[in-house]
Protein backbone atom coordinates (compact mmCIF):
# COMPACT_ATOMS: atom_id res chain seq x y z
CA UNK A 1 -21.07 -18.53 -13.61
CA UNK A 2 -24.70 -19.91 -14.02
CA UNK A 3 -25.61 -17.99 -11.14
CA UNK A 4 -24.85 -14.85 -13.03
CA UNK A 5 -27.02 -16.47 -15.98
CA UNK A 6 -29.96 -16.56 -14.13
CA UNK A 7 -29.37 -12.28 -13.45
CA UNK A 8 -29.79 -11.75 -17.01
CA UNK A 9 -31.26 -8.16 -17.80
CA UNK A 10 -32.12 -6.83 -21.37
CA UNK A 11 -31.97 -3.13 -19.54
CA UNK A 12 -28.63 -1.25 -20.29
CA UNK A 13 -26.38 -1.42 -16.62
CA UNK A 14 -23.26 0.74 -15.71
CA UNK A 15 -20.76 -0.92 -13.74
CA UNK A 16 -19.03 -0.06 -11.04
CA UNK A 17 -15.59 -1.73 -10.37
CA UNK A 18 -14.26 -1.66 -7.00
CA UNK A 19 -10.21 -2.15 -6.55
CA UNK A 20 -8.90 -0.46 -3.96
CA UNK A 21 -11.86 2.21 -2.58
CA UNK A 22 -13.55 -0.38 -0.41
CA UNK A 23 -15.91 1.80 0.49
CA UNK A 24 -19.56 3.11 -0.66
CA UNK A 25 -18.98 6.82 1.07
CA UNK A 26 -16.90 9.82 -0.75
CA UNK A 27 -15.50 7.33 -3.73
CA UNK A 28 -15.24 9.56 -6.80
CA UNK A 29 -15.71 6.99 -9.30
CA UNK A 30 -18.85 5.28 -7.29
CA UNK A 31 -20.03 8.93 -6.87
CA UNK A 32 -19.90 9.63 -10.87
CA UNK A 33 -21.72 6.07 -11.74
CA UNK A 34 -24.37 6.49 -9.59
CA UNK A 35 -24.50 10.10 -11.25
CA UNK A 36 -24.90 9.31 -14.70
CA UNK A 37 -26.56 6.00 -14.84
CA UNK A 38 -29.84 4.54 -12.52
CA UNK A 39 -28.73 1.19 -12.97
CA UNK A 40 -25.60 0.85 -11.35
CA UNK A 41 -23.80 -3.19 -11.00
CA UNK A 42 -21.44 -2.65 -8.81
CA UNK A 43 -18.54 -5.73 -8.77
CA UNK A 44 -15.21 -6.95 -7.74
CA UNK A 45 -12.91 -9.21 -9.04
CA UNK A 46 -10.32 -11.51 -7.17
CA UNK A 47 -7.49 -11.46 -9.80
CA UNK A 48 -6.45 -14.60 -10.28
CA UNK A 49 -2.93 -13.41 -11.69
CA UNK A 50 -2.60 -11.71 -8.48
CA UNK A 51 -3.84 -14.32 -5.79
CA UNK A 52 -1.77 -17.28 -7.21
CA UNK A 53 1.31 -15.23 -6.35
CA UNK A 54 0.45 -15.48 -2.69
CA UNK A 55 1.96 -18.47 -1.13
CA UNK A 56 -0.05 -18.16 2.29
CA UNK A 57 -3.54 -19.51 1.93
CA UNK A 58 -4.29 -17.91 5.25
CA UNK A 59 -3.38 -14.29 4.08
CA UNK A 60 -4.79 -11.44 5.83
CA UNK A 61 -4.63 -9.38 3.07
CA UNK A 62 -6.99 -11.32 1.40
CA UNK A 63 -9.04 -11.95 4.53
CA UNK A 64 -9.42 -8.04 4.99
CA UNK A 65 -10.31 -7.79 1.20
CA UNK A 66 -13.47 -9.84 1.84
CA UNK A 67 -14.43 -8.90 4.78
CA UNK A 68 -14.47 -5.19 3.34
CA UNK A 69 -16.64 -6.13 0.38
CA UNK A 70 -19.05 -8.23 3.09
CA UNK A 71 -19.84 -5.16 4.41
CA UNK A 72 -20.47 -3.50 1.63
CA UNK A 73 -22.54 -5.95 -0.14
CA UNK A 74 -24.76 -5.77 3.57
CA UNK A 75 -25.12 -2.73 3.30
CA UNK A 76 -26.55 -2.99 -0.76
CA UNK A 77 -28.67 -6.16 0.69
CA UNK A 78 -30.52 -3.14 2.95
CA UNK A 79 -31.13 -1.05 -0.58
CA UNK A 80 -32.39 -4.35 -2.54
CA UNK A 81 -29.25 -3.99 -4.74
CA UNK A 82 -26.23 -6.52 -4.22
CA UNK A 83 -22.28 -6.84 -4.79
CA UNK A 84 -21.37 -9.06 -8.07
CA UNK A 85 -17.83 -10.89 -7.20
CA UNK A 86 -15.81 -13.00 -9.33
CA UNK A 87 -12.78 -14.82 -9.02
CA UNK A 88 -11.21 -14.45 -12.33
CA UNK A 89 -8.87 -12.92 -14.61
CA UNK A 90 -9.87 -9.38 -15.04
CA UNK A 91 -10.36 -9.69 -19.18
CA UNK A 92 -12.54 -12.98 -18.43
CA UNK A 93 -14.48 -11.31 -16.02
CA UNK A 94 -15.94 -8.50 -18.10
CA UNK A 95 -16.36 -11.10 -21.08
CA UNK A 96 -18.75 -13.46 -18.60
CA UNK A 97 -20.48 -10.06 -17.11
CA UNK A 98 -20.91 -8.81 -20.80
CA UNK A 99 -22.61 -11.98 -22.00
CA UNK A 100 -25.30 -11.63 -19.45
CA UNK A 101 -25.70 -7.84 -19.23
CA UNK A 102 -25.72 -5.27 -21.77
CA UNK A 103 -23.31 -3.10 -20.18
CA UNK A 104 -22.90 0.63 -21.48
CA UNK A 105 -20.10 2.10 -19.70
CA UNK A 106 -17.52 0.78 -17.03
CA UNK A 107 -16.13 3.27 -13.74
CA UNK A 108 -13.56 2.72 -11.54
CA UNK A 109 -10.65 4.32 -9.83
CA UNK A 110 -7.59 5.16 -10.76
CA UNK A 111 -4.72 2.37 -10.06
CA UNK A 112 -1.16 3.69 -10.46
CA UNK A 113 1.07 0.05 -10.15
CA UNK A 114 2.65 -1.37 -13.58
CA UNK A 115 0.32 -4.44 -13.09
CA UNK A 116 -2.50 -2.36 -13.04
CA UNK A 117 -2.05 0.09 -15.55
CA UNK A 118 -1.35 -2.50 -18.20
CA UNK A 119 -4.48 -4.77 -17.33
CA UNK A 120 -5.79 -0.84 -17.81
CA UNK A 121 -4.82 -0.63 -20.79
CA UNK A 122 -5.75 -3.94 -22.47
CA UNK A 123 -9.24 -3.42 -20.71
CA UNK A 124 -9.37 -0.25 -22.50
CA UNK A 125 -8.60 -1.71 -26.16
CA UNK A 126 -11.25 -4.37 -25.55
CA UNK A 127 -13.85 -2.05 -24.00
CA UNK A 128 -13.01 -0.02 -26.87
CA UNK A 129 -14.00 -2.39 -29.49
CA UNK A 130 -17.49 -3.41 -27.67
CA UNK A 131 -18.30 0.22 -27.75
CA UNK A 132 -18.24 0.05 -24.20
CA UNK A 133 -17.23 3.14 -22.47
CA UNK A 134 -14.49 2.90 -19.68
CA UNK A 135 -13.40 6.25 -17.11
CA UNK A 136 -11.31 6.49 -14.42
CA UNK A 137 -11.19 8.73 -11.50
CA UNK A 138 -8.80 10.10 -9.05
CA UNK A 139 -9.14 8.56 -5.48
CA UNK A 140 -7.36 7.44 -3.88
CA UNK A 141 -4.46 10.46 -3.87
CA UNK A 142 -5.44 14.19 -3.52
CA UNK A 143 -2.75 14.73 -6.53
CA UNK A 144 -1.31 12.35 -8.80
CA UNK A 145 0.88 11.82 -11.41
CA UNK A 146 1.81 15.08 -12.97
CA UNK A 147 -0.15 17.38 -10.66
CA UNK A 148 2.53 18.52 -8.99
CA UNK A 149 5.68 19.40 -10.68
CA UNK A 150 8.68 21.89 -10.85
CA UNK A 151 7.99 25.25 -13.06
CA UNK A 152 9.85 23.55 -15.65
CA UNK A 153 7.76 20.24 -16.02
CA UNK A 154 9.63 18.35 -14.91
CA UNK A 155 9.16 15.57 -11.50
CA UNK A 156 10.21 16.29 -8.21
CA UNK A 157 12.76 13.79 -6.84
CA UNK A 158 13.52 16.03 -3.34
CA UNK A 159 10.37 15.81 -0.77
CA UNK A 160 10.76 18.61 0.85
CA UNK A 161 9.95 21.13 -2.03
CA UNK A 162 7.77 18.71 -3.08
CA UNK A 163 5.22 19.00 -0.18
CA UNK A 164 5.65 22.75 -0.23
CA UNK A 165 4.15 23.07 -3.23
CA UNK A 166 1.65 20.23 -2.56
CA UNK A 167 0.61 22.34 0.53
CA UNK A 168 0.49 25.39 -1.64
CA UNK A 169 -1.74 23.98 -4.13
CA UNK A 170 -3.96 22.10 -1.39
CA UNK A 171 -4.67 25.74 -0.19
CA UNK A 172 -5.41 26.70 -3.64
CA UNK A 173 -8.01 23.87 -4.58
CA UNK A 174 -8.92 23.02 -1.33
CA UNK A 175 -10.87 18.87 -0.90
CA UNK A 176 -13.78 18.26 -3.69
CA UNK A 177 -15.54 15.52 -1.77
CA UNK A 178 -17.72 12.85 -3.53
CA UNK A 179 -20.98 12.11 -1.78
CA UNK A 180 -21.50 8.93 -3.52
CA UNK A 181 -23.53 7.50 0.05
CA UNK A 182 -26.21 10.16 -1.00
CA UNK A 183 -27.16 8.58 -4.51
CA UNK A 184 -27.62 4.44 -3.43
CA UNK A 185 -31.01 4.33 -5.11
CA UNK A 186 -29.18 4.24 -8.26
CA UNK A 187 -27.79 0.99 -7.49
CA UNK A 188 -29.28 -1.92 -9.66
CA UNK A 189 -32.08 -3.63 -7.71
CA UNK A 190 -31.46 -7.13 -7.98
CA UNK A 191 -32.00 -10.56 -5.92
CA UNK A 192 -28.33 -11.11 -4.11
CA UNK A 193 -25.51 -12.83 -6.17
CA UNK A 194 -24.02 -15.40 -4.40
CA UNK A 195 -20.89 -14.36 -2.32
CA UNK A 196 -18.23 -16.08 -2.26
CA UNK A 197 -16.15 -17.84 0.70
CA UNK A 198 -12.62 -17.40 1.42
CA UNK A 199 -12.38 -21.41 0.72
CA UNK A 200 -13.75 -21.20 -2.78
CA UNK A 201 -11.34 -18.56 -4.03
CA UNK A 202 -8.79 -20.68 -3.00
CA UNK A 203 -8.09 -19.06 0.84
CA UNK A 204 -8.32 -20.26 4.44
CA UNK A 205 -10.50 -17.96 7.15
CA UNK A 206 -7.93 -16.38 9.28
CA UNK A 207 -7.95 -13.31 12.10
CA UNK A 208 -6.36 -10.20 10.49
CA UNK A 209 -6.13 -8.81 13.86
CA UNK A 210 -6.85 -5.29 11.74
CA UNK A 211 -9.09 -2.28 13.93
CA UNK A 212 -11.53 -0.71 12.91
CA UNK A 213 -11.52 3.05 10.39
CA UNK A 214 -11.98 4.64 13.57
CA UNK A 215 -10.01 7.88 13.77
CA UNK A 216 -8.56 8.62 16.78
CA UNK A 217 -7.79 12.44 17.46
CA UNK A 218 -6.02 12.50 20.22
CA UNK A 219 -3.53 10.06 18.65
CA UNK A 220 -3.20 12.26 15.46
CA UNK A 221 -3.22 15.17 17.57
CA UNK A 222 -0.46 14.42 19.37
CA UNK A 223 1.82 11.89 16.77
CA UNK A 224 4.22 14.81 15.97
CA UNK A 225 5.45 13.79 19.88
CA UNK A 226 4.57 10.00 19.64
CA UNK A 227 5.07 8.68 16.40
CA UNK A 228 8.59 7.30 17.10
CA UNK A 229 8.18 5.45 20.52
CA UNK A 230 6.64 1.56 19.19
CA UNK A 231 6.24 0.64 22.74
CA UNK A 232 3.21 3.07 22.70
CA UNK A 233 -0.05 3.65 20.56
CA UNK A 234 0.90 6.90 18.56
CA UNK A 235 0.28 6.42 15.05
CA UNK A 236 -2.93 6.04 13.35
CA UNK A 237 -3.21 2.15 12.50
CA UNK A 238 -4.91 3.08 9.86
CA UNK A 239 -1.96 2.06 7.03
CA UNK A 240 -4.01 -0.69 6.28
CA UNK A 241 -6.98 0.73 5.34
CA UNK A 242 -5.29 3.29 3.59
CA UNK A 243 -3.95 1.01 1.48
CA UNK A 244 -7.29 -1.00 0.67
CA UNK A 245 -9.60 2.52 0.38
CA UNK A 246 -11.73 1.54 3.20
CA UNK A 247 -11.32 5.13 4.52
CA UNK A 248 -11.22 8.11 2.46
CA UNK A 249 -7.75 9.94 2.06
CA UNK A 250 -9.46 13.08 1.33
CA UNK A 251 -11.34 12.83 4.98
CA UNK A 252 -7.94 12.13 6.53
CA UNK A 253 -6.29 15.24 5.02
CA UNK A 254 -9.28 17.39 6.43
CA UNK A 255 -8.10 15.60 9.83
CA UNK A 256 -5.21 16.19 9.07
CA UNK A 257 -4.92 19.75 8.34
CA UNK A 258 -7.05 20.00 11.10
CA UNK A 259 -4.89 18.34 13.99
CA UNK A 260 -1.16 17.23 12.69
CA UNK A 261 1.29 18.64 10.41
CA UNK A 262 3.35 16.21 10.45
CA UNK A 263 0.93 13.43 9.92
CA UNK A 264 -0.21 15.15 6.99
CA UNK A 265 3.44 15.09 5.97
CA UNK A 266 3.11 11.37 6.55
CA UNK A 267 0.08 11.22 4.20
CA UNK A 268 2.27 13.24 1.31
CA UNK A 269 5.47 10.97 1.49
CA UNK A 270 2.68 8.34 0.20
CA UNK A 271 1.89 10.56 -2.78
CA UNK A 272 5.87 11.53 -3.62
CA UNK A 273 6.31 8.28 -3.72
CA UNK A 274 3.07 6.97 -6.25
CA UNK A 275 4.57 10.08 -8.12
CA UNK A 276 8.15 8.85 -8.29
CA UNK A 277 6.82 5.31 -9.14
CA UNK A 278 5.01 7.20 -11.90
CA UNK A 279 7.75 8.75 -13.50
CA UNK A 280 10.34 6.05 -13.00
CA UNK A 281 8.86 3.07 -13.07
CA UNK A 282 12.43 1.44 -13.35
CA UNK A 283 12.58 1.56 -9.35
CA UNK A 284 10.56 -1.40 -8.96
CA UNK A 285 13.69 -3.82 -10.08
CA UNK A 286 16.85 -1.12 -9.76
CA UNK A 287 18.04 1.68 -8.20
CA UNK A 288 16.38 5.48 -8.52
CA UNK A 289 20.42 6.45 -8.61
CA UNK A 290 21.84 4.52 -11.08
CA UNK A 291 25.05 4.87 -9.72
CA UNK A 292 24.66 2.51 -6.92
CA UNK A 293 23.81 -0.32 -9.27
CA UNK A 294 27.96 -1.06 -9.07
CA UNK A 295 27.31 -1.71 -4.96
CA UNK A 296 29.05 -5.20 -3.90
CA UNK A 297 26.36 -6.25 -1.74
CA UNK A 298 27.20 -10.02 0.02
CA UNK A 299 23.67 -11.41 0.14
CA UNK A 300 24.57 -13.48 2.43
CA UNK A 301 21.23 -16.34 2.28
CA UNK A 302 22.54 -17.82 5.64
CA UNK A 303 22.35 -14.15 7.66
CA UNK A 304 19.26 -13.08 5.43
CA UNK A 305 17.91 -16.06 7.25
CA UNK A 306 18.95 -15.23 10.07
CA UNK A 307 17.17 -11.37 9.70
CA UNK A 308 13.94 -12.46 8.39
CA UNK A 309 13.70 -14.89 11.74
CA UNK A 310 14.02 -12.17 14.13
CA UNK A 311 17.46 -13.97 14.94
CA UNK A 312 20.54 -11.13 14.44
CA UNK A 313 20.85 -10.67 18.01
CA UNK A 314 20.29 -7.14 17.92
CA UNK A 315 17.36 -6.51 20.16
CA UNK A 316 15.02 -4.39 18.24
CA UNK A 317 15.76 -5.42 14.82
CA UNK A 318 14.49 -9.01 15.90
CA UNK A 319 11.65 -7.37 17.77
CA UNK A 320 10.71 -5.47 14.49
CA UNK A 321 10.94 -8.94 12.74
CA UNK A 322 8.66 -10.78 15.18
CA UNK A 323 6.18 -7.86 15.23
CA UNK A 324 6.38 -8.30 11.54
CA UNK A 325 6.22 -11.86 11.12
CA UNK A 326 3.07 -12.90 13.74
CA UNK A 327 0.86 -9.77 12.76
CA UNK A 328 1.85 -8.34 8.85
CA UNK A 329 2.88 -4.60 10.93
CA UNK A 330 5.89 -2.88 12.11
CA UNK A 331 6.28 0.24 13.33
CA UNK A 332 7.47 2.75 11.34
CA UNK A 333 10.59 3.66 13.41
CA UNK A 334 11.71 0.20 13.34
CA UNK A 335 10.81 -0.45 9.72
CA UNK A 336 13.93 2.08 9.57
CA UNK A 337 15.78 -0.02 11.65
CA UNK A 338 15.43 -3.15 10.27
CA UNK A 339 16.02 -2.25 6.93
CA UNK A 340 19.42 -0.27 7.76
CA UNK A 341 20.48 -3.33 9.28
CA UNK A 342 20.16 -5.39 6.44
CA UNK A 343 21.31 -3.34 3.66
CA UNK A 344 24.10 -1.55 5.05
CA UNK A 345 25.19 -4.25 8.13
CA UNK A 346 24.69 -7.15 6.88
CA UNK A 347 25.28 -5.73 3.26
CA UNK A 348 21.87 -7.42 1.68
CA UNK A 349 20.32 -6.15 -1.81
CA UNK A 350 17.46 -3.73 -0.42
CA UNK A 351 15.50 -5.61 -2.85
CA UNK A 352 15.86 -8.82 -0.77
CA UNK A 353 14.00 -7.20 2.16
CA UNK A 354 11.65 -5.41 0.11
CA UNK A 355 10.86 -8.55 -1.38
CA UNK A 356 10.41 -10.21 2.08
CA UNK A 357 8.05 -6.58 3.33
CA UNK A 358 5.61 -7.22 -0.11
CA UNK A 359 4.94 -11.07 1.01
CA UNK A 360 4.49 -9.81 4.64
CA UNK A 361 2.76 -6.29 5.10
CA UNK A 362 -0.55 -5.55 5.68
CA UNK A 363 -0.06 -2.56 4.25
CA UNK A 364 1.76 -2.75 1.45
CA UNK A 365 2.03 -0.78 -1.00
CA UNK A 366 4.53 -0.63 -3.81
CA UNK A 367 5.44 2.58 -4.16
CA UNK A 368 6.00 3.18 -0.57
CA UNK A 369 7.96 0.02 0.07
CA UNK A 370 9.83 0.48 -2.68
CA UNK A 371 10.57 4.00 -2.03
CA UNK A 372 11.49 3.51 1.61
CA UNK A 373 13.93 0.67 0.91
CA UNK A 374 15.68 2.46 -1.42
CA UNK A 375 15.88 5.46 0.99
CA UNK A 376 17.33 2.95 4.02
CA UNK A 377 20.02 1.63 1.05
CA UNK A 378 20.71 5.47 -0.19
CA UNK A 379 19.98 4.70 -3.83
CA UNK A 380 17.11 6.33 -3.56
CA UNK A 381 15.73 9.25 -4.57
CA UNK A 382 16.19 11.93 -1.27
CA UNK A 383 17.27 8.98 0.36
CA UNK A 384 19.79 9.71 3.26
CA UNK A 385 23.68 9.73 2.22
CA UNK A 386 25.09 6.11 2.43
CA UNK A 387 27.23 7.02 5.38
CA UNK A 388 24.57 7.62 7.85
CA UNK A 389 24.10 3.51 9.21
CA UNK A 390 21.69 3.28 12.49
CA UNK A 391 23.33 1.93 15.39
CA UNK A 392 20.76 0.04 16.61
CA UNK A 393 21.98 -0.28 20.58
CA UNK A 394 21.93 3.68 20.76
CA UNK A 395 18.00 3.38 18.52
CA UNK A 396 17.15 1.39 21.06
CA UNK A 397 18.50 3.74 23.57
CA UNK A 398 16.80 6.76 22.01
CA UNK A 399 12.96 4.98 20.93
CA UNK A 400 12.81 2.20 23.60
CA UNK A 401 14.65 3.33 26.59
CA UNK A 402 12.71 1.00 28.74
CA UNK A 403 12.96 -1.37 26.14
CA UNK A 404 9.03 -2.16 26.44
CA UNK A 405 8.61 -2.72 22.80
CA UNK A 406 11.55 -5.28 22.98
CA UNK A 407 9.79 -6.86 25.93
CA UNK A 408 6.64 -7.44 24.20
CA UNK A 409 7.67 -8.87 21.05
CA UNK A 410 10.63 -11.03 22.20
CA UNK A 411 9.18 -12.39 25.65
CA UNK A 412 11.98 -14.81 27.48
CA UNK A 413 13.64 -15.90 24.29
CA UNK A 414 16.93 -16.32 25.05
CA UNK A 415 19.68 -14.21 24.10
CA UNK A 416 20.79 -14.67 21.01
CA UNK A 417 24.70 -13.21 20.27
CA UNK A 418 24.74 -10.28 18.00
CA UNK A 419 25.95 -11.76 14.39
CA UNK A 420 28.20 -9.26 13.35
CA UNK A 421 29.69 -5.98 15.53
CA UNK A 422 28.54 -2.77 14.68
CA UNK A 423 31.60 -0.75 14.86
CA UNK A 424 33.32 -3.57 12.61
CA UNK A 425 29.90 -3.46 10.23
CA UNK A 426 29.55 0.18 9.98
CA UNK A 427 33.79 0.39 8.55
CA UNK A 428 32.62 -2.71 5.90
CA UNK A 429 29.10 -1.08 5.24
CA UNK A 430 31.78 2.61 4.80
CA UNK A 431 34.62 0.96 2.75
CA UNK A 432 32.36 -1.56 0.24
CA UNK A 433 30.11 1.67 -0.69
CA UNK A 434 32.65 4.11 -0.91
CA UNK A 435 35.12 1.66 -3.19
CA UNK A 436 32.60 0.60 -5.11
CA UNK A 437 31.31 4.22 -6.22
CA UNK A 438 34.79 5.30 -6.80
CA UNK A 439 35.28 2.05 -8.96
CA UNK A 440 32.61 3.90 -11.13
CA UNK A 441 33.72 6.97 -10.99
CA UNK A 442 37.14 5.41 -12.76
């Protein structure tokens, strides 16, 4: 941390603490910072107690993460400013930046995962006692938490009424936009702080094969027709920088409501689900219906194997698989696939394969993977009754008819024998849920 030694400054800074808004253009928090103060640090931290959970020094995750902060801290280099990053533990972070700056108040965006709302919240008691002020904004939702709820208070667990009143209340508000891209001079002016390599946080350089924010209309125009063919390029590919804020969600809802209904539907499942996370924060280890926690699942560690390989025998699940295994996506349609298959033929713990999505996705996001799990196991909340199972020959039938997508993703491997029938699955998946609610209900 000499480096950050030799930055010393005696005049007060605000700091600006990017998470996930990767981006210097309509980010609330950025846009208030650069408001209130003319002296504006702007950092990031690489969480340690994050990063040493990742087992794959070549992650793409992380490789998108600092790429996305490269070109932001080029784009400071053009405005004589510059992007402070650490590799740290959050708490040690502001302690080293706080013995070589006087800092007055700290921004950043709201985060909404139980990680991040506890390292919140102990950032908050120690800010507190440096008489150090610390706000967070909405961002990266257009309405969180409690903004949209029944008359009587209380959460919404059904989508469907859900997104009518989100649409209701959209129309209502309308989209506040932050110009924070209009107010860069108020970034500190500073010679440039070293940045970082992928090798000295601990990662390798690796391709994350991810496009660019570019939004194509046609696409959105059109996914209400396309979204559920993978063989093709309907949906947005933008998931990932969703995820990381390198796009702003309240420019895609303006697309959105411009263009596609149901991709705008798309974009409000995300927020049901942050909500649901944020008033039942018990999903992330156990069922949103309590009374599936009797379920007899086999977790089977010889056919989990077998599912996380690509290997079942059933064409597109093991496309899905391979898709998801060499590039960290899978589209949607066969996300539903795949995850039928394993919790209702195979008879797997939906937390097994949500486990196995959260090492792999791009994209991932808690509260969506949880939430869509739990819908493919029907434990969920307005997740699909546990007697509607996929078939994946007549999926394949319906969403790859020419079984392109199959073709791409599995080449000339060899057949491999389906590992369990589905007629003969679907009776098991049938009998084990139904006897084991009724046990329950005794």
């Amino acid at each position: 941390m000499t480096n950050i030694l030799q930055k010393k400054s005696d005049k007060p800074v605000s700091i600006f603490w990017f998470r996930r808004d990767l981006r210097l253009s309509d980010n609330h928090g950025l846009f208030v910072a650069l408001n209130t103060s003319n002296n504006v640090l702007p950092i990031f931290i690489f969480d340690k107690n994050i990063l040493s959970e990742l087992k794959d020094k070549k992650d793409k995750r992380v490789a998108f993460i600092h790429q996305a902060l490269a070109n932001i801290n080029n784009e400071l280099l053009k405005i004589g400013s510059s992007l402070l990053v650490l590799h740290d533990e959050p708490m040690q972070a502001f302690k080293t930046i706080c013995e070589n700056f006087v800092v007055e108040n700290v921004f950043t965006n709201h985060d909404y995962e139980p990680y991040a709302t506890q390292r919140d919240q102990q950032l908050t008691d120690w800010f507190l006692e440096k008489n150090i002020s610390f706000k967070t904004f909405k961002d990266q939702v257009i309405f969180e938490k409690s903004e949209v709820m029944k008359s009587d208070g209380t959460p919404y667990t059904i989508f469907t009424p859900y997104s009518r009143l989100w649409k209701q209340k959209l129309s209502v508000e309308g989209i506040k936009t932050f110009p924070s891209e209009e107010l860069q001079n108020n970034f500190i002016q500073t010679a440039a702080f070293p940045f970082p390599t992928l090798h000295e946080i601990g990662f390798e350089e690796t391709n994350t094969g991810i496009s660019s924010t570019f939004i194509d209309k046609n696409i959105i125009s059109n996914y209400h027709n396309t979204r559920n063919t993978p063989s093709i390029n309907g949906t947005s590919n933008l998931s990932v920088h969703i995820r990381f804020g390198t796009v702003s969600v309240r420019a895609l809802t303006k697309t959105a409501l411009e263009l596609n209904e149901q991709w705008l539907n798309e974009l409000i499942w995300r927020e049901f689900f942050m909500m649901i996370l944020y008033h039942y924060p018990k999903v992330v280890t156990r069922n949103f219906k309590s009374k599936y926690d009797v379920i007899k699942w086999r977790n089977n560690e010889a056919e989990f194997k077998l599912w996380c390989n690509g290997e079942t025998g059933y064409e597109i699940v093991d496309a899905g698989m391979k898709e998801l295994n060499e590039t960290g996506l899978m589209h949607n349609r066969v996300r539903m696939i795949v995850a039928g298959f394993l919790t209702k033929h195979l008879l797997i713990d939906w937390r097994w394969g949500e486990a196995y999505f959260a090492e792999k996705l791009l994209d991932y996001e808690l509260s969506s993977n949880n939430g869509n799990w739990q819908w493919s196991a029907g434990c969920g909340c307005d997740s699909a009754p546990y007697f509607r199972i996929f078939n994946p020959s007549e999926q394949t039938k319906k969403f790859d008819p020419e079984r392109k997508y199959i073709k791409k993703w599995l080449g000339n491997s060899p057949l491999v024998f389906p590992m369990v029938e589905h007629t003969f699955a679907r009776k098991r998946a049938l009998d084990v849920f139904k006897s084991s609610l009724a046990e329950n209900d005794n």
